[in-house]
Protein backbone atom coordinates (compact mmCIF):
# COMPACT_ATOMS: atom_id res chain seq x y z
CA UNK A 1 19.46 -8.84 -17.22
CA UNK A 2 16.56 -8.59 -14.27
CA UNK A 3 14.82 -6.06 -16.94
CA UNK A 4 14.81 -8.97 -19.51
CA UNK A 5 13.51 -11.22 -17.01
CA UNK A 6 10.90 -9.28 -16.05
CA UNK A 7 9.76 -8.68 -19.30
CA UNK A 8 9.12 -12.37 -20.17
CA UNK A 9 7.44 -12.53 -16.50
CA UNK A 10 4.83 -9.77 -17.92
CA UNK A 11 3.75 -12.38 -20.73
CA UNK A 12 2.58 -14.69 -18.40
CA UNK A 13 -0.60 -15.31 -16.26
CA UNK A 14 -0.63 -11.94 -13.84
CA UNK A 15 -0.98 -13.51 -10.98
CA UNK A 16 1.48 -16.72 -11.46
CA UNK A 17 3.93 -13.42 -12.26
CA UNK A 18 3.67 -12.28 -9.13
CA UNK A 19 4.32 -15.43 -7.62
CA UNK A 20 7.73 -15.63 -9.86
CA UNK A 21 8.90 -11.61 -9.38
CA UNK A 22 8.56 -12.47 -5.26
CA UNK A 23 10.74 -15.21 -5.48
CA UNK A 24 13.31 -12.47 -7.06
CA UNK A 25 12.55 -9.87 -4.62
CA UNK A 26 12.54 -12.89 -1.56
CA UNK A 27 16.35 -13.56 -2.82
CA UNK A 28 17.02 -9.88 -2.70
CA UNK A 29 16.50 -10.64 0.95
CA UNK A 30 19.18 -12.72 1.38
CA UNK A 31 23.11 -11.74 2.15
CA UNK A 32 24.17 -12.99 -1.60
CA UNK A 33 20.83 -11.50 -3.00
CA UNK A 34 21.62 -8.20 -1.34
CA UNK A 35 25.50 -8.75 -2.57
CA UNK A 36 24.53 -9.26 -6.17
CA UNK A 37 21.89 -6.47 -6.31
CA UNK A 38 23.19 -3.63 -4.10
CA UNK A 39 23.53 -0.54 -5.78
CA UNK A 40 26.40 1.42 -6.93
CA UNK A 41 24.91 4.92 -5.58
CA UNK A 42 24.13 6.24 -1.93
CA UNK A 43 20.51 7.52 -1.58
CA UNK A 44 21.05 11.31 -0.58
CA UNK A 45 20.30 12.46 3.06
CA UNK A 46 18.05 14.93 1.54
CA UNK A 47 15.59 12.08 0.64
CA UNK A 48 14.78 11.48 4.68
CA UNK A 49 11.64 12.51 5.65
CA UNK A 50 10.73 12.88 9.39
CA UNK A 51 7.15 12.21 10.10
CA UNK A 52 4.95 9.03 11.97
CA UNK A 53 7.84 10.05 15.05
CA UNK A 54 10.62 8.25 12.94
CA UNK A 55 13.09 8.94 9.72
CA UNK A 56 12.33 7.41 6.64
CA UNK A 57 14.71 6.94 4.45
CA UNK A 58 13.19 8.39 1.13
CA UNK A 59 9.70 9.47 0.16
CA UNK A 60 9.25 6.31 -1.46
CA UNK A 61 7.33 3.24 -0.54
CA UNK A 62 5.14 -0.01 -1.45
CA UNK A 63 1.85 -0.07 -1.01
CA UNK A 64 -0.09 -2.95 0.79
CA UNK A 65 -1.51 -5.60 -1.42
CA UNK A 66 2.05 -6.46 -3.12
CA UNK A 67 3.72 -8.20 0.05
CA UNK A 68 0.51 -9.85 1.69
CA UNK A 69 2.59 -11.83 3.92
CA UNK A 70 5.21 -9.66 4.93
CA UNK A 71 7.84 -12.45 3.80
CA UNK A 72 10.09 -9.99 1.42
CA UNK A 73 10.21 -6.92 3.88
CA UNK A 74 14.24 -6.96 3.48
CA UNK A 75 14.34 -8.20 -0.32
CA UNK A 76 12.10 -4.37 -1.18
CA UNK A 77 14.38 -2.37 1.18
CA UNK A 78 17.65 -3.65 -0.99
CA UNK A 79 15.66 -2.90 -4.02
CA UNK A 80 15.24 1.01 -2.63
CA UNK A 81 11.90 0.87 -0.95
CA UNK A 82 12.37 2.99 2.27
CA UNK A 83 8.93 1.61 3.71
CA UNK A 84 7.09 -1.21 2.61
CA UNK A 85 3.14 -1.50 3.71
CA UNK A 86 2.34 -5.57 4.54
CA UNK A 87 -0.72 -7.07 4.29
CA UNK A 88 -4.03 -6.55 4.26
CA UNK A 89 -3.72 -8.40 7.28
CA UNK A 90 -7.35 -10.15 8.79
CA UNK A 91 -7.63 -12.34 12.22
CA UNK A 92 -7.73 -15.40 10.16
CA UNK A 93 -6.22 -16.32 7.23
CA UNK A 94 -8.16 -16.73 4.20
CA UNK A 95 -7.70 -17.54 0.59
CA UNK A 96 -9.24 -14.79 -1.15
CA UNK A 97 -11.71 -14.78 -4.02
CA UNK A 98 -11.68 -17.46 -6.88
CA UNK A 99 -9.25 -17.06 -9.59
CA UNK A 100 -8.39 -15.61 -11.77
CA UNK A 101 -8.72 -12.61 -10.10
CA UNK A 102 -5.88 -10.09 -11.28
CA UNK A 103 -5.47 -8.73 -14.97
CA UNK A 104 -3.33 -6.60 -16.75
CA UNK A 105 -4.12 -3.45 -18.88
CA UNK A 106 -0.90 -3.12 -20.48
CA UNK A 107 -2.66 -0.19 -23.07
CA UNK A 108 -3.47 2.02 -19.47
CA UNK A 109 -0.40 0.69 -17.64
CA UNK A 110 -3.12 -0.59 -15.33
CA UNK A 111 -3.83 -3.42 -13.43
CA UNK A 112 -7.28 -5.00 -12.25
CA UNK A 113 -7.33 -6.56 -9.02
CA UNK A 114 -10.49 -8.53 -6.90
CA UNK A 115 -8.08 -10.90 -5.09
CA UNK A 116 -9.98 -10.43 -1.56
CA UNK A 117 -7.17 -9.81 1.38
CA UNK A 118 -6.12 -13.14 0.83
CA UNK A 119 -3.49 -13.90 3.33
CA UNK A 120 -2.32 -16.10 5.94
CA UNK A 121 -3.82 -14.86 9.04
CA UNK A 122 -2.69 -12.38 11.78
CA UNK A 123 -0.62 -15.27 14.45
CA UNK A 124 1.70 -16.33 11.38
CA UNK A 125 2.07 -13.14 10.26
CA UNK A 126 3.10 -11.69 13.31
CA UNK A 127 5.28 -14.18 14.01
CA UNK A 128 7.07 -13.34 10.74
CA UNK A 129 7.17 -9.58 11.68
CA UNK A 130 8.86 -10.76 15.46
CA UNK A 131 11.51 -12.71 13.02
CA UNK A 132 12.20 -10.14 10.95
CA UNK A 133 12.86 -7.62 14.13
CA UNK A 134 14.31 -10.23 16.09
CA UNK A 135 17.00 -10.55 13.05
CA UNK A 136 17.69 -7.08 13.06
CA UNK A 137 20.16 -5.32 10.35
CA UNK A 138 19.04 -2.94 7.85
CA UNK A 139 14.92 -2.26 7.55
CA UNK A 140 12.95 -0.44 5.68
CA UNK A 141 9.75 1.60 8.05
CA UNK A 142 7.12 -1.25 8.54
CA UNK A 143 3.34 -0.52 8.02
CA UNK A 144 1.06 -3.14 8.41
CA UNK A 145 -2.17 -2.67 6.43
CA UNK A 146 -5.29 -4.39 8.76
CA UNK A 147 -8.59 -5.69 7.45
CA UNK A 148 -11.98 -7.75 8.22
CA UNK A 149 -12.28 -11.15 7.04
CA UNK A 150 -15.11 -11.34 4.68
CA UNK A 151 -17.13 -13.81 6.92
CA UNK A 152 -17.11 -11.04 9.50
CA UNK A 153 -20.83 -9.54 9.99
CA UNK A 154 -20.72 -5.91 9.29
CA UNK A 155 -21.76 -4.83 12.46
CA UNK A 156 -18.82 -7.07 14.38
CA UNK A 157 -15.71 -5.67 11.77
CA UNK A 158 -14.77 -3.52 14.94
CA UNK A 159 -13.27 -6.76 16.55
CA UNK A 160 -11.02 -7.98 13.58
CA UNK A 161 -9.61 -4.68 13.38
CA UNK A 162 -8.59 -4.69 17.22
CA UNK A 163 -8.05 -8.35 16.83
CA UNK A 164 -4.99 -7.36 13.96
CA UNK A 165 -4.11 -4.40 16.10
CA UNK A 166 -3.63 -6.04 19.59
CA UNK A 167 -1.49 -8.66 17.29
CA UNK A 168 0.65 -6.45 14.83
CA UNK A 169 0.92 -3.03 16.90
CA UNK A 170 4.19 -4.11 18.41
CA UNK A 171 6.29 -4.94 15.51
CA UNK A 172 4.97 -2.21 13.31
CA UNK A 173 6.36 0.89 12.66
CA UNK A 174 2.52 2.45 11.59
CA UNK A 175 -0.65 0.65 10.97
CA UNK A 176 -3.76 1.33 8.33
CA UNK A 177 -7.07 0.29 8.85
CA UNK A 178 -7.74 -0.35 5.37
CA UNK A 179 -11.51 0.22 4.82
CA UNK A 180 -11.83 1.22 0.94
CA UNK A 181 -10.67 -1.94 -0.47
CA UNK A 182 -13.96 -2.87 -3.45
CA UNK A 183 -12.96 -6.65 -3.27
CA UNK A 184 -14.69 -7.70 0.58
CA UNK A 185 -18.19 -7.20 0.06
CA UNK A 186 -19.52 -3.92 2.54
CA UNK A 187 -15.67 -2.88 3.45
CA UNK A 188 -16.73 0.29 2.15
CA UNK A 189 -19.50 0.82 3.77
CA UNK A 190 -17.60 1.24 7.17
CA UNK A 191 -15.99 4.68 6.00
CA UNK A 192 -18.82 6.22 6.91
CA UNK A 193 -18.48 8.18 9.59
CA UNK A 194 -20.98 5.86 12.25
CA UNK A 195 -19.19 3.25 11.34
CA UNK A 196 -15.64 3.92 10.73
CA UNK A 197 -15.39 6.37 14.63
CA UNK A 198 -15.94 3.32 17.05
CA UNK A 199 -13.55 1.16 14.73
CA UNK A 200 -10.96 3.78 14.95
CA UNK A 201 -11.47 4.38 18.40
CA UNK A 202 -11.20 0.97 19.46
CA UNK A 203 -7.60 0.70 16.82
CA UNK A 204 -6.29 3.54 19.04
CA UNK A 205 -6.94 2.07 22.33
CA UNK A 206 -5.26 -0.82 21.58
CA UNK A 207 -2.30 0.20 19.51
CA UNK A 208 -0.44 1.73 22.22
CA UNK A 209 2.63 4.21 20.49
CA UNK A 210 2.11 3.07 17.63
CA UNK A 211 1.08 5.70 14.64
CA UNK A 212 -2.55 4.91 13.37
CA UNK A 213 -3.68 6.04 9.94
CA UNK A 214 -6.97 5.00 7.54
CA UNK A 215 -7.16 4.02 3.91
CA UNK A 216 -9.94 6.07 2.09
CA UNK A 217 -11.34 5.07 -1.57
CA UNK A 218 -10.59 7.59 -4.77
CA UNK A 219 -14.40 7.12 -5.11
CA UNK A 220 -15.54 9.01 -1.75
CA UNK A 221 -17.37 12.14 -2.55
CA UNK A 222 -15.45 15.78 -1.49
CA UNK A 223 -18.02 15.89 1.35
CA UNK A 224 -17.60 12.24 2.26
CA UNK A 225 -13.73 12.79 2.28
CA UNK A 226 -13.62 16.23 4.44
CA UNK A 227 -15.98 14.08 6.99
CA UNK A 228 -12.95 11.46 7.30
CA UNK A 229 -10.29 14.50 7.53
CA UNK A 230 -12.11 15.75 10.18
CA UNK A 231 -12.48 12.16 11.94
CA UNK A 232 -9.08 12.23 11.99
CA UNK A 233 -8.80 15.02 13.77
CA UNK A 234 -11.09 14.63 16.20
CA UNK A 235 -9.38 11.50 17.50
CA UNK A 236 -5.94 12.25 16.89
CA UNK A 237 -4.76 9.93 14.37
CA UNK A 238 -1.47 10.27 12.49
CA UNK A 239 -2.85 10.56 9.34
CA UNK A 240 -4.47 9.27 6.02
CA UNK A 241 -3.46 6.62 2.89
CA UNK A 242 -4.67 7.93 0.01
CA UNK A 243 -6.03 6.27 -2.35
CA UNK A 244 -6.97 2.99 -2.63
CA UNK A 245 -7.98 1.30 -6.18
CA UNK A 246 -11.36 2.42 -7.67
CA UNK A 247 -14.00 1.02 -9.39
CA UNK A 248 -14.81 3.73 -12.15
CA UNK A 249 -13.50 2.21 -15.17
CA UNK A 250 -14.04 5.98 -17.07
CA UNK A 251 -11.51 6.79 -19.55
CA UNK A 252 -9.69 3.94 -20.45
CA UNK A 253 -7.72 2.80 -23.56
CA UNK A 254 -8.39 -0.94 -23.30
CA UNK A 255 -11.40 -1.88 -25.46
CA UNK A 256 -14.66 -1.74 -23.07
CA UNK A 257 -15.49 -5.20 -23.77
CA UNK A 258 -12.37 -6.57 -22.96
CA UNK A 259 -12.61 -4.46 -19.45
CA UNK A 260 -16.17 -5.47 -19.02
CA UNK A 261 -14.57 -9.32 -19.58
CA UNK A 262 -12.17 -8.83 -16.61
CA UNK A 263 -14.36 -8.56 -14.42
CA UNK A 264 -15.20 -6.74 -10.86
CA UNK A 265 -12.09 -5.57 -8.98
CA UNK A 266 -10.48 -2.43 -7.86
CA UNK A 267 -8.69 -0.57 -11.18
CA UNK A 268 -4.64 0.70 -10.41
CA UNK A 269 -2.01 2.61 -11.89
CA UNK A 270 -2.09 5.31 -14.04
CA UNK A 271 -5.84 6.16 -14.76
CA UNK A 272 -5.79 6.86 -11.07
CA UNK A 273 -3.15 9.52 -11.53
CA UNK A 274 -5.48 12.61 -11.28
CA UNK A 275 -8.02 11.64 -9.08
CA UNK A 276 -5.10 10.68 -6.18
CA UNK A 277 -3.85 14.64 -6.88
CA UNK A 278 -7.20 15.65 -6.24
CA UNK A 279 -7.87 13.82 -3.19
CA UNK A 280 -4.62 15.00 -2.14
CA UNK A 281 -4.77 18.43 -2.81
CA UNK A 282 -8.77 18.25 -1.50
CA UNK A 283 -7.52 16.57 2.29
CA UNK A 284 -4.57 19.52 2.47
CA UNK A 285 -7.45 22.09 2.49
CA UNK A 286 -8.28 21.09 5.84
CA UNK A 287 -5.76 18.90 7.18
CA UNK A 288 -2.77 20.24 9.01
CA UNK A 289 1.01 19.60 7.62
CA UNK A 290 1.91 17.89 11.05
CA UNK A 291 -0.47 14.87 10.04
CA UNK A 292 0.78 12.18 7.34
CA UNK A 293 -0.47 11.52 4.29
CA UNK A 294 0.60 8.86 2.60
CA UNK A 295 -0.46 9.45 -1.25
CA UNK A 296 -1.14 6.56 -3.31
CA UNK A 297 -1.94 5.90 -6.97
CA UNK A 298 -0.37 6.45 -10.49
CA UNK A 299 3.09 6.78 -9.46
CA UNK A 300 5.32 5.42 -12.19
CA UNK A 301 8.14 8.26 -12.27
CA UNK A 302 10.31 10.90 -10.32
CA UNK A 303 8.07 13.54 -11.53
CA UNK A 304 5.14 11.90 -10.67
CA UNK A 305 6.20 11.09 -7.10
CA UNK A 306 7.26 14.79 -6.39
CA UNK A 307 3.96 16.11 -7.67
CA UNK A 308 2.54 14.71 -4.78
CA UNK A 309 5.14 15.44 -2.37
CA UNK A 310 4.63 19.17 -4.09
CA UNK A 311 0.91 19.26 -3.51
CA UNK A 312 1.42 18.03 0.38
CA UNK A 313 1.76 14.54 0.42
CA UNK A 314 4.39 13.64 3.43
CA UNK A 315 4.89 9.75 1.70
CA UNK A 316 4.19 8.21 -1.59
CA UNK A 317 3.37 5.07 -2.68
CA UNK A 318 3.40 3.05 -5.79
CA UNK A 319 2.23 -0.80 -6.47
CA UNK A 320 1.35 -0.45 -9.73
CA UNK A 321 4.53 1.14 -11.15
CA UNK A 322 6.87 -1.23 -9.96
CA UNK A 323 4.99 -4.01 -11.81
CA UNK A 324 5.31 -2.14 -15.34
CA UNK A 325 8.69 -0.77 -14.58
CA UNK A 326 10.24 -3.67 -12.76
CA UNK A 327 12.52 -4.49 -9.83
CA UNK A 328 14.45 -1.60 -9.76
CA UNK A 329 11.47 0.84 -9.83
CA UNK A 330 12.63 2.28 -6.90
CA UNK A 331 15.90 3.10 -7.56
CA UNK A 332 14.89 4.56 -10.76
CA UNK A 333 11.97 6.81 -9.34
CA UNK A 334 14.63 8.23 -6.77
CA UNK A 335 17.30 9.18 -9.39
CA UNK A 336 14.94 11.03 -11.28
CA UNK A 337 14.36 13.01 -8.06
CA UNK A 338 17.27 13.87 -8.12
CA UNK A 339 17.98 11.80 -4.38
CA UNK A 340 20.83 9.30 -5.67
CA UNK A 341 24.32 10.18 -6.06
């Protein structure tokens, strides 16, 4: 039934979709929702991962960008998400770049996105985060994703990012300094190293207990990429999310004119497979098993997922996937792992 419905939600305008499948996952939220859609088998204890100083669940997670808001934290937990990244979260809210701004490559299973951290603003969405604590029950690990706003001068990003941090730090269970997105123009300028140390000094100093990791682009050079592993640990953070999307557009399926029609944007999903596996496999090299990495990109099945988990990654993350595959992406990624019985 919800596999129907999601395929006539694929047929439609990407980005009205998405607008219609978080309605779903919003009433997955709720004490009928989670009634009606529970499932029938118990995620095994050999899913749990310790790392970040707290148990996960499962391996499994979504990655920022798909719950902006953090308003469907509980609605991806009962759909088997055992952590779900917010945001990208700014000081003040914004509405992102003009439309349309998100596109499908259903030949690639790939998605275009340039939509620009749009999102409601740090005070409302940490008052949503002190609800959804305040409520307690059942959660899923919290990570709140942090960004600039694009009106923010390069040279005063620093302040947004302790701005989020002094905000969200409390009522998250990690936080990413997200500074690969391709959609706010110079965001990914600050991962070099002058730029991105006093940032990620200044997130630590202000973010108390709480785990602190950084998002890296797939597009980084090795050399630019072993600088940020060793940034890391220099200053003791808890780890790395890699990747973000990319904007190589090498390889593809779709016709080139239709890609070149769609636009600027960051490119998800499965062309990003290999390169994630590389980046992966390149931070292990140097960086030590006790720090988290959080691998991103191309993860549509069980096999994919424990690939990465096989080549070092502590978490994995998928965005794309559960768009193609639907609302019980989850669910289905873990029983091919073999963690649902």
């Amino acid at each position: 039934m919800y596999e129907a419905f999601f395929s006539i939600l694929k047929r439609l305008n990407p980005e009205f979709t998405h607008h219609l499948g978080m309605l779903v996952v919003r009433f997955a939220g709720t004490r009928l929702g989670s009634l009606v859609l529970r499932s029938d088998k118990a995620l095994s204890p050999a899913m749990r991962v310790m790392t970040l100083g707290a148990a996960f669940e499962s391996p499994i997670g979504l990655a920022a960008g798909f719950d902006k808001n953090a308003v469907a934290i509980r609605g991806f937990h009962t759909l088997g998400f055992g952590h779900v990244e917010v945001g990208t979260v700014t000081p003040l809210p914004q509405p992102g770049n003009e439309t349309p701004r998100l596109f499908r490559l259903p030949d690639d299973f790939a998605l275009i996105n340039r939509m620009g951290f749009n999102n409601d603003g740090v005070e409302a969405i940490a008052a949503r985060l002190k609800k959804v604590r305040a409520r307690g029950g059942t959660l899923p690990m919290i990570g709140v994703n942090i960004g600039k706003n694009k009106a923010t001068p390069q040279d005063r990003a620093g302040d947004d990012y302790v701005a989020c941090t002094k905000a969200l730090a409390q009522y998250a269970d990690y936080l990413v300094v997200n500074v690969s997105s391709p959609n706010t123009p110079g965001l990914r300028g600050l991962q070099e190293r002058s730029s991105l140390e006093p940032i990620l000094t200044a997130v630590l100093q202000h973010a108390d207990d709480t785990p602190v990791l950084v998002k890296i682009a797939p597009d980084l050079g090795d050399e630019a990429i072993a600088e940020v592993v060793e940034l890391v640990c220099d200053l003791g953070l808890a780890g790395i999310v890699a990747v973000n999307t990319t904007i190589s557009r090498e390889g593809l399926a779709t016709s080139p004119g239709d890609v070149s029609a769609m636009g600027e944007g960051g490119l998800s999903g499965k062309p990003l497979s290999q390169r994630s596996l590389e980046v992966l496999t390149l931070i292990r090299q140097t960086l030590p098993r006790e720090y988290c990495v959080i691998s991103v990109g191309g993860v549509f099945t069980g096999d994919d997922a424990q690939r990465l988990l096989e080549q070092g990654a502590t978490l994995v993350q998928a965005y794309t996937g559960f768009v193609y595959r639907g609302p019980f992406f989850a669910r289905k990624v873990l029983e091919e792992m073999g963690g649902s019985r």
